[in-house]
N, C-alpha and C. Protein backbone atom coordinates (compact mmCIF):
# COMPACT_ATOMS: atom_id res chain seq x y z
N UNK A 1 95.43 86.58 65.47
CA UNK A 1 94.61 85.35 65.59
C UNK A 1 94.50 84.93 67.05
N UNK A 2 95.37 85.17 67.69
CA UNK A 2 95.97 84.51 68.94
C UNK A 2 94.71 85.40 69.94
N UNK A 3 95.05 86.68 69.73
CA UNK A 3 93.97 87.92 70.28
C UNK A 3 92.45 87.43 70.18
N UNK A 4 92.13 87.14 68.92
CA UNK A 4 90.63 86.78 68.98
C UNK A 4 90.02 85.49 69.23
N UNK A 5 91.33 84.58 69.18
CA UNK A 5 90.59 83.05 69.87
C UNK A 5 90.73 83.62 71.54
N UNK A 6 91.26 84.53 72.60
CA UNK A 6 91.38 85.00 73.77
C UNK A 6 90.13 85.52 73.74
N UNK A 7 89.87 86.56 72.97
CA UNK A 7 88.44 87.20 73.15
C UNK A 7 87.16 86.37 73.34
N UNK A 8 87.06 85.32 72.23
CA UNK A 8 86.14 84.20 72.00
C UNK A 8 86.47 83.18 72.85
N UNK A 9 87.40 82.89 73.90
CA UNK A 9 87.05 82.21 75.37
C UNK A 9 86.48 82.99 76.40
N UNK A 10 86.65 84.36 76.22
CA UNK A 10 86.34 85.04 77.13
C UNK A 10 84.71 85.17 76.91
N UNK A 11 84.48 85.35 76.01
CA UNK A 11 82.98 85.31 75.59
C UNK A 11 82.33 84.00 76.33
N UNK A 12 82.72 83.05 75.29
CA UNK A 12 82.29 81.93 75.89
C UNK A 12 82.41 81.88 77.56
N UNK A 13 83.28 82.15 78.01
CA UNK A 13 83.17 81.99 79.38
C UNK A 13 82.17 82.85 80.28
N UNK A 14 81.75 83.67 79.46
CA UNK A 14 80.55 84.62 80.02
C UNK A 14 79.52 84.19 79.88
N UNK A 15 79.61 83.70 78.67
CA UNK A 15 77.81 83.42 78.11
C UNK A 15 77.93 81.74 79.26
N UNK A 16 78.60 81.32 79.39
CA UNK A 16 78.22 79.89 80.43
C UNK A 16 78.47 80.48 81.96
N UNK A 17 78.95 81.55 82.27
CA UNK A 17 78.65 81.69 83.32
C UNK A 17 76.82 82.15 83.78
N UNK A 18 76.51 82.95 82.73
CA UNK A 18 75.08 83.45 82.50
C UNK A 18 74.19 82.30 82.50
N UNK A 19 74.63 81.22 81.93
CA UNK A 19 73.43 79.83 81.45
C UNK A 19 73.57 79.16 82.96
N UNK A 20 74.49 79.15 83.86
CA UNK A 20 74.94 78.38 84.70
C UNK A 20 73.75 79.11 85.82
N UNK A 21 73.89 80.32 85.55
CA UNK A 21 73.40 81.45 86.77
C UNK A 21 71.64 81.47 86.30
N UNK A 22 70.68 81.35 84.84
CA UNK A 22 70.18 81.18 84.57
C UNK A 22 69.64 79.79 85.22
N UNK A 23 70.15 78.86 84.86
CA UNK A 23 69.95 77.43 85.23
C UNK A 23 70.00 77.32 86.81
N UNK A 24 70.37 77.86 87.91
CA UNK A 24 69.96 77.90 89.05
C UNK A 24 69.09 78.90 89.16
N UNK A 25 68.82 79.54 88.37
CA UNK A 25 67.24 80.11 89.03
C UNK A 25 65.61 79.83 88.37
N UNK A 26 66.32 78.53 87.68
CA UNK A 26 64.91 78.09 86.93
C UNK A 26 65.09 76.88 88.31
N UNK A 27 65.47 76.28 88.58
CA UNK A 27 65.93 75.28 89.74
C UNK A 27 65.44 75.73 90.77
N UNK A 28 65.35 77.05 90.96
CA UNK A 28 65.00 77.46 92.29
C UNK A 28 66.05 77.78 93.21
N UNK A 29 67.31 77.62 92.88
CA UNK A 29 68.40 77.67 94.17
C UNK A 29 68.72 79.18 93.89
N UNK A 30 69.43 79.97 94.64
CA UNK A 30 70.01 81.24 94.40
C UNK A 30 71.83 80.64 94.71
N UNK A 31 72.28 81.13 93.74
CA UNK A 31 73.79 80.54 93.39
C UNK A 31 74.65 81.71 94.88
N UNK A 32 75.32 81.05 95.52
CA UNK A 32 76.27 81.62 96.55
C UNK A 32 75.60 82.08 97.99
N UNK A 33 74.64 81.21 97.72
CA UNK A 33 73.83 81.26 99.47
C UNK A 33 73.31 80.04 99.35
N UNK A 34 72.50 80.35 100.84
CA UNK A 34 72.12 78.99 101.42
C UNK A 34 70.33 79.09 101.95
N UNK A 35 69.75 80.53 101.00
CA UNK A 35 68.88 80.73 101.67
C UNK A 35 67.55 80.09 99.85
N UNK A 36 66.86 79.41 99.92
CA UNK A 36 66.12 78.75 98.77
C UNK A 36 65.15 80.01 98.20
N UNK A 37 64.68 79.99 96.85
CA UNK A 37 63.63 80.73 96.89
C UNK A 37 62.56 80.08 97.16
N UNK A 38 61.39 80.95 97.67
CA UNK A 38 60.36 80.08 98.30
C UNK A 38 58.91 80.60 97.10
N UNK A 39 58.31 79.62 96.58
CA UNK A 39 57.38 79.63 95.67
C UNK A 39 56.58 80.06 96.32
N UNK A 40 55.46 81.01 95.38
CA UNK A 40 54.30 81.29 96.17
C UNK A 40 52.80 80.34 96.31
N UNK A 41 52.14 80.77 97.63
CA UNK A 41 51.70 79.63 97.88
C UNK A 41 50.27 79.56 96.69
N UNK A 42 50.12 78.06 96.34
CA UNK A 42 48.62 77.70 95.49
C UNK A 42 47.50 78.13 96.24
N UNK A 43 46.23 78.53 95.62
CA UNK A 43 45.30 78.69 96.39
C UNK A 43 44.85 77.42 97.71
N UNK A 44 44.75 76.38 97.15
CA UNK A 44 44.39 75.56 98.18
C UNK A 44 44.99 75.30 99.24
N UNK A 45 46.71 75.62 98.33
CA UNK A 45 47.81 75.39 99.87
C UNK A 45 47.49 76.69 101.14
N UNK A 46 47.16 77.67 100.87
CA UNK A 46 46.78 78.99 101.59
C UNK A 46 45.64 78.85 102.22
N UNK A 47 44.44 78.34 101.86
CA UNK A 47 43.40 77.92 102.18
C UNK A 47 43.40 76.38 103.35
N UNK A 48 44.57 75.63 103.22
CA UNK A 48 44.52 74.80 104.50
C UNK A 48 45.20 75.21 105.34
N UNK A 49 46.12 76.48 104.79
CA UNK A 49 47.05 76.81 106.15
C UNK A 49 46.29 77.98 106.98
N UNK A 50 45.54 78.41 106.12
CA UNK A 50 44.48 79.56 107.02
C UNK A 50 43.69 78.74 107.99
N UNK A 51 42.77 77.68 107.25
CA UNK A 51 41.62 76.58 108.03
C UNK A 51 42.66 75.88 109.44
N UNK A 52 43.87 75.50 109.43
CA UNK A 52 44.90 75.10 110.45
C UNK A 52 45.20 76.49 111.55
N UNK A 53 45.22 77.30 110.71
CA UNK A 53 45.27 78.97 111.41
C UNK A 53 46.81 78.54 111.72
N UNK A 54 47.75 77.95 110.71
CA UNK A 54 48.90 78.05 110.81
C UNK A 54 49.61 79.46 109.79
N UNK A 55 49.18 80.01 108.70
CA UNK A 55 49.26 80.61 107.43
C UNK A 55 50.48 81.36 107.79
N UNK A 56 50.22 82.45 109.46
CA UNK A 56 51.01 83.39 109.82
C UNK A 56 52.72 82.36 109.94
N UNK A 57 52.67 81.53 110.70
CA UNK A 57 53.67 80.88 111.27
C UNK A 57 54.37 80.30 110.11
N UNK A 58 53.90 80.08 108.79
CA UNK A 58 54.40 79.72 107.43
C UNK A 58 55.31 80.75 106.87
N UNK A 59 54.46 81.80 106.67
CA UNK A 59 55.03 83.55 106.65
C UNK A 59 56.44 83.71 107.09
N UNK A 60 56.46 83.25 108.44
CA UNK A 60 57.89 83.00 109.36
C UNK A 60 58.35 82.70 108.98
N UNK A 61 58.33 81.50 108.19
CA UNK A 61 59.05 80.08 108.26
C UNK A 61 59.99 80.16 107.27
N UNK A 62 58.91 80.59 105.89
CA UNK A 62 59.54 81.50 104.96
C UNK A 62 60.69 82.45 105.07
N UNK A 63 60.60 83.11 105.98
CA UNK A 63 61.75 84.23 106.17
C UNK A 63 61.44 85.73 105.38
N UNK A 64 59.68 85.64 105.42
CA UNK A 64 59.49 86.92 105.08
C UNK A 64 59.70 87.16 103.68
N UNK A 65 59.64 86.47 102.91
CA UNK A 65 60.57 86.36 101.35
C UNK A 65 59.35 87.14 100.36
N UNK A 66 57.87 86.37 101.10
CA UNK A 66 56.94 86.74 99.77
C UNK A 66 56.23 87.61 100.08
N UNK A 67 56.72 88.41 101.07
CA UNK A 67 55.72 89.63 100.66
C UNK A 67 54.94 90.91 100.38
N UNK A 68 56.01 91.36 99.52
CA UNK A 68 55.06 91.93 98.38
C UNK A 68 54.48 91.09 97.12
N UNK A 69 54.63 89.98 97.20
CA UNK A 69 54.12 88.73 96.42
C UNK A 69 52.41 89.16 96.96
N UNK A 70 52.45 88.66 98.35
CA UNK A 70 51.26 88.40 98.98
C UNK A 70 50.04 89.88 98.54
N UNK A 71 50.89 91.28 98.94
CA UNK A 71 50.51 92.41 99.23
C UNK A 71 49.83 92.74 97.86
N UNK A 72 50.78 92.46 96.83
CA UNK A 72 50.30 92.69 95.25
C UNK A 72 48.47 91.78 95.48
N UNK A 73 48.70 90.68 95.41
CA UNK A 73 47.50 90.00 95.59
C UNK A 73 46.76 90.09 96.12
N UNK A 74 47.00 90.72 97.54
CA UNK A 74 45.87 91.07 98.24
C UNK A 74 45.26 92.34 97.54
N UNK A 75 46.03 93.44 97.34
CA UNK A 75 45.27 94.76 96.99
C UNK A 75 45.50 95.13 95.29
N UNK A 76 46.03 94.54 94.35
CA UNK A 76 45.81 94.95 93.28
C UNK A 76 45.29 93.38 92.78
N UNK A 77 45.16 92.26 92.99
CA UNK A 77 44.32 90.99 92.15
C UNK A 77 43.21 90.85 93.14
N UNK A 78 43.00 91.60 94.47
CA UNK A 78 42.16 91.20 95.54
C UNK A 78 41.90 89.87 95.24
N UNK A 79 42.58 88.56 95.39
CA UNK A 79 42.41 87.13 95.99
C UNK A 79 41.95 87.67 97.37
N UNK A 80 40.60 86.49 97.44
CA UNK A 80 40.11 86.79 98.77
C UNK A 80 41.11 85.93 99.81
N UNK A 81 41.80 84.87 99.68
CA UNK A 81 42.80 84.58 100.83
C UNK A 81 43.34 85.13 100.92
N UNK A 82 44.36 86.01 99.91
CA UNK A 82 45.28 86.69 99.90
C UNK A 82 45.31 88.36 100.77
N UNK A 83 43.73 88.44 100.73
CA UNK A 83 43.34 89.74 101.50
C UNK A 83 43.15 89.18 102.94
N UNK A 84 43.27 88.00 103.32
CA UNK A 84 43.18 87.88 104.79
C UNK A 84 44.38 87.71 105.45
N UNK A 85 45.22 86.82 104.39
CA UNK A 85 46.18 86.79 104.95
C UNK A 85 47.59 87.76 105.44
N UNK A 86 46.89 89.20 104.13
CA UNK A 86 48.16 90.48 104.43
C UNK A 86 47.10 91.00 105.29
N UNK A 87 45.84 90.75 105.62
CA UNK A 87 45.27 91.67 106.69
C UNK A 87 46.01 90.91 107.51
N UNK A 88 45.83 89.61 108.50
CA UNK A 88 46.12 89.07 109.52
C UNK A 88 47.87 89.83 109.97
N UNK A 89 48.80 89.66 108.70
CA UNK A 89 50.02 90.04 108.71
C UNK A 89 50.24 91.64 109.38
N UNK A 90 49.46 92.69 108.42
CA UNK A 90 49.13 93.96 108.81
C UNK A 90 48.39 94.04 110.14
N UNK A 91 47.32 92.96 110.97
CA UNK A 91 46.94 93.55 111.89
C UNK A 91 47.92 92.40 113.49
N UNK A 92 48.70 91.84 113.34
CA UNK A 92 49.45 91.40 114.35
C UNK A 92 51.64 91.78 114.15
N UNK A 93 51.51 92.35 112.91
CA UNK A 93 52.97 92.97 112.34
C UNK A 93 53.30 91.96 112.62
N UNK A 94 53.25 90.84 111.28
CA UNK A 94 54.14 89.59 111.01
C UNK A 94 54.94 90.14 109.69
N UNK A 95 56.05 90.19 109.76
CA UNK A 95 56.57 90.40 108.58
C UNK A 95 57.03 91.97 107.82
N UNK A 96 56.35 92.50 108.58
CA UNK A 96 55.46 94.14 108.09
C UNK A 96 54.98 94.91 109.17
N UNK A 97 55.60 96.07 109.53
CA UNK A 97 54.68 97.19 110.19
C UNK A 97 53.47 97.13 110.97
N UNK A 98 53.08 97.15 111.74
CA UNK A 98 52.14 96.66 112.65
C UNK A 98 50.85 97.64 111.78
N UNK A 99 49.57 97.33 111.63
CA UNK A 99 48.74 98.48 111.09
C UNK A 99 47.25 97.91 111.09
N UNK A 100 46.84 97.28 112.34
CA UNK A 100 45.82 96.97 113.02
C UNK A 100 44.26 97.46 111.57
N UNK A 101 44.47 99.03 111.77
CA UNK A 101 43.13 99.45 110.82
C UNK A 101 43.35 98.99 109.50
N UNK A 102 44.72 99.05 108.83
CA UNK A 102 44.80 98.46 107.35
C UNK A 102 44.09 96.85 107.25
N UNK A 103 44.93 96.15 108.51
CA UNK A 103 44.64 94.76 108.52
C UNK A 103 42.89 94.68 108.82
N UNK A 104 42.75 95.25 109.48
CA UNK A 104 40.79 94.72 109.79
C UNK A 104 40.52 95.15 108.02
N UNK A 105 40.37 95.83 107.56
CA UNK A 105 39.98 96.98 106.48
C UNK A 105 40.31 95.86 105.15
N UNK A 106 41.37 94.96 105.34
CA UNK A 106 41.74 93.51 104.15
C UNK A 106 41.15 92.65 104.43
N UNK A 107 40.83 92.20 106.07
CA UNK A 107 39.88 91.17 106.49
C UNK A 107 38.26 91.11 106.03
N UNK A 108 38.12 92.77 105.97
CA UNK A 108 36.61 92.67 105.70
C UNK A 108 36.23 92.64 104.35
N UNK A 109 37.09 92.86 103.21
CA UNK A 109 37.18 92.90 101.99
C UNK A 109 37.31 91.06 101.74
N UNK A 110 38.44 90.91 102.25
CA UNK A 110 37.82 89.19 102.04
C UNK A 110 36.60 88.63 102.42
N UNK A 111 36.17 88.62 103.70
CA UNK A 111 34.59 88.83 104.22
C UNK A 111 33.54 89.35 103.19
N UNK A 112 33.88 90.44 102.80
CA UNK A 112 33.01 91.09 101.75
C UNK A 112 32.47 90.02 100.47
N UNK A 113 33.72 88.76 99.89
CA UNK A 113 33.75 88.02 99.24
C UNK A 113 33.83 86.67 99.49
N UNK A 114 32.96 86.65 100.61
CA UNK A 114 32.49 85.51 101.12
C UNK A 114 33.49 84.28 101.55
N UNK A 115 34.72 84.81 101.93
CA UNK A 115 35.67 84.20 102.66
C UNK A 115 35.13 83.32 103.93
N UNK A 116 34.57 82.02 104.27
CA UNK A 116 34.83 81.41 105.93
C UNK A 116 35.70 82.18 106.71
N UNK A 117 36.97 82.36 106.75
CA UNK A 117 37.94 82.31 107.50
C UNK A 117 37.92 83.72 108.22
N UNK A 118 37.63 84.82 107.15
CA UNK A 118 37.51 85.81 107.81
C UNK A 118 36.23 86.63 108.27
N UNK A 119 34.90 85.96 107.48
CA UNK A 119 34.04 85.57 108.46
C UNK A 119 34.27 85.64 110.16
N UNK A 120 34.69 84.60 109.91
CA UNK A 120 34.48 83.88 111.43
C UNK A 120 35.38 84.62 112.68
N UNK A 121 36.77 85.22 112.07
CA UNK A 121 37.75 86.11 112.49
C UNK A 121 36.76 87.24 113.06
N UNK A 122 36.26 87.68 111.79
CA UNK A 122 35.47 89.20 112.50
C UNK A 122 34.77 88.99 113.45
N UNK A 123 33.86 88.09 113.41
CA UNK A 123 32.92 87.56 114.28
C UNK A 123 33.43 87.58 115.86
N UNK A 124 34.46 86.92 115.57
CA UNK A 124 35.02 86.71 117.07
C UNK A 124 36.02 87.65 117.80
N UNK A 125 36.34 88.36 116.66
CA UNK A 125 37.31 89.42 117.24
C UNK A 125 35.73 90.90 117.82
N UNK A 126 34.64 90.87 117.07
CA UNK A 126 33.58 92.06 117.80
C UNK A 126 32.81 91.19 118.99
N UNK A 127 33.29 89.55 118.80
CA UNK A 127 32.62 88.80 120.34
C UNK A 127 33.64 89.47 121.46
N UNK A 128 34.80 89.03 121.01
CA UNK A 128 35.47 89.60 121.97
C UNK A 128 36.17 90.57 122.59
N UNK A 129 36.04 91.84 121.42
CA UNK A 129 36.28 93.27 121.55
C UNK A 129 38.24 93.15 120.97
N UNK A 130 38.85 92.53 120.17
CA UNK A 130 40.10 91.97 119.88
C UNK A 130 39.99 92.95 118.29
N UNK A 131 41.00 93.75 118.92
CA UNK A 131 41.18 95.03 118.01
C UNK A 131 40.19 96.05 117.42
N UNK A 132 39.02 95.38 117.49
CA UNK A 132 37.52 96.20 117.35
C UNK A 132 36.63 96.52 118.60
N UNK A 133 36.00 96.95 118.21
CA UNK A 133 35.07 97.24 119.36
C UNK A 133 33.62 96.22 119.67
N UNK A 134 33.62 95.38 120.82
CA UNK A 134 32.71 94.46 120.65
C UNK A 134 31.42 95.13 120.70
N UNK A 135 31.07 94.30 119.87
CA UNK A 135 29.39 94.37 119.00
C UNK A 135 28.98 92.84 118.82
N UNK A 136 27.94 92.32 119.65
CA UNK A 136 27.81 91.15 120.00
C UNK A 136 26.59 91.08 118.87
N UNK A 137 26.13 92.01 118.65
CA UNK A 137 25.19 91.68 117.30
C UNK A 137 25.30 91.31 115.79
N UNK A 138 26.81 92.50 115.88
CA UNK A 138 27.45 92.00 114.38
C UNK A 138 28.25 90.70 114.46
N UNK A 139 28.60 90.45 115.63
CA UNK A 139 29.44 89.31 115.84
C UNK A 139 28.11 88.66 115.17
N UNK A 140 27.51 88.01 115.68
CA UNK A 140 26.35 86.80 115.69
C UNK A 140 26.11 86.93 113.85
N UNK A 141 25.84 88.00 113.49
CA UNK A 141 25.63 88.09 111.80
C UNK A 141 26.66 87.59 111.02
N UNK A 142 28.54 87.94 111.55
CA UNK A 142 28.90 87.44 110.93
C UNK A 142 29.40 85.53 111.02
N UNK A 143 29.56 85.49 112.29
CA UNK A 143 29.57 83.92 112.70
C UNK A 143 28.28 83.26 112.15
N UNK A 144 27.23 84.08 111.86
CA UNK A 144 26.07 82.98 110.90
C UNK A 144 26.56 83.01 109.62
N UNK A 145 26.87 84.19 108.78
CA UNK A 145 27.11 83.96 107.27
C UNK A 145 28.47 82.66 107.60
N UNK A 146 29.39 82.97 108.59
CA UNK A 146 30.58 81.64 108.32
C UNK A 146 30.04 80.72 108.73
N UNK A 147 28.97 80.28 109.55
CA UNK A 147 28.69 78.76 109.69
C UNK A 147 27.94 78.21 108.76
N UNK A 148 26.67 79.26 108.04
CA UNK A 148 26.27 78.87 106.73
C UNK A 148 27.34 78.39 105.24
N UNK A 149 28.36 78.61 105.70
CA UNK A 149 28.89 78.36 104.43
C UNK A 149 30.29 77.34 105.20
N UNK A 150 29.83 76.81 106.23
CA UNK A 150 30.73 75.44 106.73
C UNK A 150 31.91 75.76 107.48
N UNK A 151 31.85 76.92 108.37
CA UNK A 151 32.86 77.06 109.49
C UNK A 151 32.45 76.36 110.61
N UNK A 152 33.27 75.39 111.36
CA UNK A 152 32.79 74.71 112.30
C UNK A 152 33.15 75.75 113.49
N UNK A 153 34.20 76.44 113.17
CA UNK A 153 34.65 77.61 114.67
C UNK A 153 33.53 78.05 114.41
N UNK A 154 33.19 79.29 113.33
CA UNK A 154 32.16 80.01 114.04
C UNK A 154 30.91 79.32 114.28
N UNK A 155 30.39 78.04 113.69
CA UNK A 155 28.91 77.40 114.43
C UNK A 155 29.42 77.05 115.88
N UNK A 156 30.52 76.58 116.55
CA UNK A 156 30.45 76.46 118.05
C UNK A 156 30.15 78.03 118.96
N UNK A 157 30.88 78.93 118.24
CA UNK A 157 30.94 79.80 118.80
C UNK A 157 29.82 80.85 118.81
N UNK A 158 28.87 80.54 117.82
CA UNK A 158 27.84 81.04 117.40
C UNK A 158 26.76 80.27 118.18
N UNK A 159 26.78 79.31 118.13
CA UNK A 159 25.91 78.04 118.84
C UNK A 159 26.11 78.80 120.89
N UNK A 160 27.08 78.73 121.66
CA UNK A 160 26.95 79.58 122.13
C UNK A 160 26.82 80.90 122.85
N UNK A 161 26.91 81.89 121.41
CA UNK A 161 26.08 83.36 121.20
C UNK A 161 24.61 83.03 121.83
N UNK A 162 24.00 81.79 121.17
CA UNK A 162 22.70 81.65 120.95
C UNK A 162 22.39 81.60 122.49
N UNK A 163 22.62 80.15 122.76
CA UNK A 163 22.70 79.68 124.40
C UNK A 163 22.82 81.04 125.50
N UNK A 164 23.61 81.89 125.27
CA UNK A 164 23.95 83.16 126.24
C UNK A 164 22.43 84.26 126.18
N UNK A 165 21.55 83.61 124.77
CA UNK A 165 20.42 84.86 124.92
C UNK A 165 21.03 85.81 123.69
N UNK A 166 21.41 85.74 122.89
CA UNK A 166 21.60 86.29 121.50
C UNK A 166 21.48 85.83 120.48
N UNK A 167 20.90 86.27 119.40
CA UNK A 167 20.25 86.12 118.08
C UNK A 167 19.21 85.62 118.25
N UNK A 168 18.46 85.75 116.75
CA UNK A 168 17.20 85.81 116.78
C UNK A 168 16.32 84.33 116.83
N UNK A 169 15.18 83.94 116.82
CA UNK A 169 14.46 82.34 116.93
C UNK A 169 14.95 81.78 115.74
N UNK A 170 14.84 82.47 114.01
CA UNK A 170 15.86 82.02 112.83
C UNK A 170 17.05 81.59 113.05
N UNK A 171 18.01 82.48 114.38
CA UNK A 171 19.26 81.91 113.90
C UNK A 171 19.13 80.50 114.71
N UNK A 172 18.66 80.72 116.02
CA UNK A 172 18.74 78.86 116.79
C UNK A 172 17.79 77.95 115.41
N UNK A 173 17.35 78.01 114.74
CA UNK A 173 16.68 77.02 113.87
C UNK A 173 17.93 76.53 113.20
N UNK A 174 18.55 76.97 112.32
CA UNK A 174 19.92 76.95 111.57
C UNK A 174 20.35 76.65 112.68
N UNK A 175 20.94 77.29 113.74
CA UNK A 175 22.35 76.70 113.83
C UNK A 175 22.20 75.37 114.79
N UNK A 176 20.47 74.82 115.13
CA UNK A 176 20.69 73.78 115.54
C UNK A 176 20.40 72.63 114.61
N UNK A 177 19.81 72.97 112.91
CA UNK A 177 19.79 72.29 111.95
C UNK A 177 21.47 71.47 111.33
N UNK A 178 22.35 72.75 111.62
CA UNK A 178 23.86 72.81 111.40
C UNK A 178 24.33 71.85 112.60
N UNK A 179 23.90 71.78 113.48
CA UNK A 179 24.86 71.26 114.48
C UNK A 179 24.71 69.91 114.51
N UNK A 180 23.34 69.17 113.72
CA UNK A 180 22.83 68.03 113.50
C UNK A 180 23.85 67.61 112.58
N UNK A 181 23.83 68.25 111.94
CA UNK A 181 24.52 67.60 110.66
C UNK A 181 26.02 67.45 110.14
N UNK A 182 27.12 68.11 111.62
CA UNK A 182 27.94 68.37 111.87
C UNK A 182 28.45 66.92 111.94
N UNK A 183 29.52 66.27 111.27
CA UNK A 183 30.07 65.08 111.03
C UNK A 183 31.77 64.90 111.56
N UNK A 184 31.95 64.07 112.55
CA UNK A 184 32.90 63.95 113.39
C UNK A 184 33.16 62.66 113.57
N UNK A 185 34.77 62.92 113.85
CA UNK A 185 34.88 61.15 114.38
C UNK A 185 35.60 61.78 115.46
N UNK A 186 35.53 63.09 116.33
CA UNK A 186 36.41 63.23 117.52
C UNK A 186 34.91 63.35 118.10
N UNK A 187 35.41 62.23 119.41
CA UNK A 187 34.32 62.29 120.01
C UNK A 187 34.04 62.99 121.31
N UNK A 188 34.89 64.35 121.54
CA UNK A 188 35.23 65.09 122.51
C UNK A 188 34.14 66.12 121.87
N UNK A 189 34.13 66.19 120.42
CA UNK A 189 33.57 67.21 119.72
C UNK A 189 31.99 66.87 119.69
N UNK A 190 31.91 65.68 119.14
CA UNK A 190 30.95 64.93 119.18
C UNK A 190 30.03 65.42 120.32
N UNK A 191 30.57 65.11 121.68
CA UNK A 191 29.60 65.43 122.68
C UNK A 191 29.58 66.80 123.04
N UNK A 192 30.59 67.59 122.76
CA UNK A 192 30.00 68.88 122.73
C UNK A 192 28.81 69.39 122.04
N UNK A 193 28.71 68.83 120.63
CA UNK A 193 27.99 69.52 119.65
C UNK A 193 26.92 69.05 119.99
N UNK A 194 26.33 67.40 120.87
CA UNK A 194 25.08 67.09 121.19
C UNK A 194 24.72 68.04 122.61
N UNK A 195 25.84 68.80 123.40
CA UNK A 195 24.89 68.99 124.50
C UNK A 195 24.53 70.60 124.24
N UNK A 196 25.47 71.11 122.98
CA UNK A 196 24.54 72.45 122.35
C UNK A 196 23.26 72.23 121.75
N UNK A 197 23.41 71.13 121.20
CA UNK A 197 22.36 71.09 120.71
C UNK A 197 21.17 71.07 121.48
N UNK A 198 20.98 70.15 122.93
CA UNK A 198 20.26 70.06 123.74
C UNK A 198 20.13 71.51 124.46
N UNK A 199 21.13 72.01 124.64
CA UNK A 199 20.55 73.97 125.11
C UNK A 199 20.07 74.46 124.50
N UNK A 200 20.86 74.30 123.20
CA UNK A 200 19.89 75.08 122.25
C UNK A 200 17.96 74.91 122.43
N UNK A 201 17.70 73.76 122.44
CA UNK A 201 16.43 73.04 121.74
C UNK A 201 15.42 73.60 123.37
N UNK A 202 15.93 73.61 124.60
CA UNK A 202 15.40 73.81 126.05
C UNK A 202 15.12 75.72 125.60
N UNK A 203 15.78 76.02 125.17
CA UNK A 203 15.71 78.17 124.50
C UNK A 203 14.77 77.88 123.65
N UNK A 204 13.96 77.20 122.45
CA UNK A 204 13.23 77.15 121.54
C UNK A 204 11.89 76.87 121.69
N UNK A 205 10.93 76.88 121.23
CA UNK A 205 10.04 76.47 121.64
C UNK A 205 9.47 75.19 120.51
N UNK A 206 8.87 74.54 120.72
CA UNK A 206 7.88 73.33 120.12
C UNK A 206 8.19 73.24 119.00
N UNK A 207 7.09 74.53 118.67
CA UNK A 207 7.34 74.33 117.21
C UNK A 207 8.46 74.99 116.08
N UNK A 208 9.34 76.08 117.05
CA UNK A 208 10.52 76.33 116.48
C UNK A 208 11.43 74.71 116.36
N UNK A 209 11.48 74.49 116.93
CA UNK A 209 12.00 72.60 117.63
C UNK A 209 11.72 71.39 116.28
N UNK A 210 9.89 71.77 116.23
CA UNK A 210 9.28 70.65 114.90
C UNK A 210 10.00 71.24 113.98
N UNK A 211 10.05 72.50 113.30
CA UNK A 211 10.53 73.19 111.90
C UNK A 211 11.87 72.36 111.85
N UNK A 212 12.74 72.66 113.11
CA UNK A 212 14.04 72.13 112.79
C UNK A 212 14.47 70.89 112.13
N UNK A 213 13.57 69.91 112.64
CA UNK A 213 13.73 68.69 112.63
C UNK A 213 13.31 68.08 111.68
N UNK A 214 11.75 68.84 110.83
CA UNK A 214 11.79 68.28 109.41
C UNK A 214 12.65 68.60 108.47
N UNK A 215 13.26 70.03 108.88
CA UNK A 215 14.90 70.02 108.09
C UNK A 215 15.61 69.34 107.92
N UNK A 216 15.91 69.06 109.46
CA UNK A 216 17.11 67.49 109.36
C UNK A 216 16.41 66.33 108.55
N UNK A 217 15.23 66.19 108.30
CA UNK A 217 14.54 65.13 107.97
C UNK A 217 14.81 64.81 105.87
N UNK A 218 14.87 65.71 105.76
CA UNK A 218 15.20 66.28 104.39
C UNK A 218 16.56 65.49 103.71
């Protein structure tokens, strides 16, 4: 008798060590460290830390924890943040192996799916020859698809492409329709965006100028 009430504490003492060890990892803590598990991020939370262009420095912050979290998502659920953000990782080796061609090659796949962020990335990395080879034409194509769809980086930076004598009389129509309508309370920005606008409009002619303006009128 004596034997099997010993056995049946011993049990018991297993099965509550298990519920105890269970119960800190529904909690989130990992039992006998000091290091937390770190949840993976919500779409929107990923999406303001990309728009901050903090995402990488989060990655850090983390301690590197999520990712093959991230990697799964990027290349077997292809989430389009999720493909920019293991590109960005893959093409500056945050976290992971340095691998420049993998990382452009996730950037453009998000791009492909109408991502802003990496839009505007490509754009500026073929403006400025930054791991690719500059191509000031594809730059300008892709800094228009990201300002059409509400990147304020690439409309400044696109705005001036234009000013320098690149892209076509279509794109100064847009991007000085966009720059109208560009809504700020920094007023550093503010007067930037009016004196593109004024270069812009001196490159255009009349009635490229009238078209614009019954746009804004709209």
């Amino acid at each position: 008798m004596l034997k099997h009430l010993c056995c049946a504490g011993l049990v018991w003492a297993g099965l509550s060590t298990i519920a105890f060890a269970q119960e800190s990892m529904f909690d989130g803590k990992l039992p006998d460290t000091d290091i937390a598990a770190v949840q993976l991020y919500t779409q929107d939370e990923l999406l303001r830390l990309i728009n901050l262009n903090t995402h990488l420095q989060r990655v850090k912050l983390d301690r590197c924890q999520l990712v093959q979290d991230i990697q799964a998502r990027a290349e077997v659920l292809q989430v389009p943040s999720y493909q920019f953000l293991w590109g960005d990782m893959l093409a500056w080796g945050v976290c992971v192996e340095r691998d420049p061609s993998r990382g452009i090659m996730q950037m453009q796949a998000a791009a492909a799916q109408g991502l802003p962020a990496a839009l505007e990335h490509l754009g500026r990395y073929h403006h400025l020859a930054i791991l690719v080879t500059q191509d000031t034409p594809l730059a300008v194509r892709y800094l228009h698809e990201a300002a059409a769809l509400g990147s304020r980086k690439a409309l400044l930076r696109l705005a001036d492409l234009l000013i320098a004598g690149h892209g076509s009389p279509y794109d100064f129509e847009d991007v000085y329709v966009w720059l109208y309508h560009t809504i700020t309370a920094d007023q550093s920005l503010r007067s930037q965006v009016n004196q593109k606008m004024q270069q812009l409009a001196s490159k255009m002619s009349n009635s490229s100028v009238n078209r614009a303006r019954l746009v804004m009128q709209r």
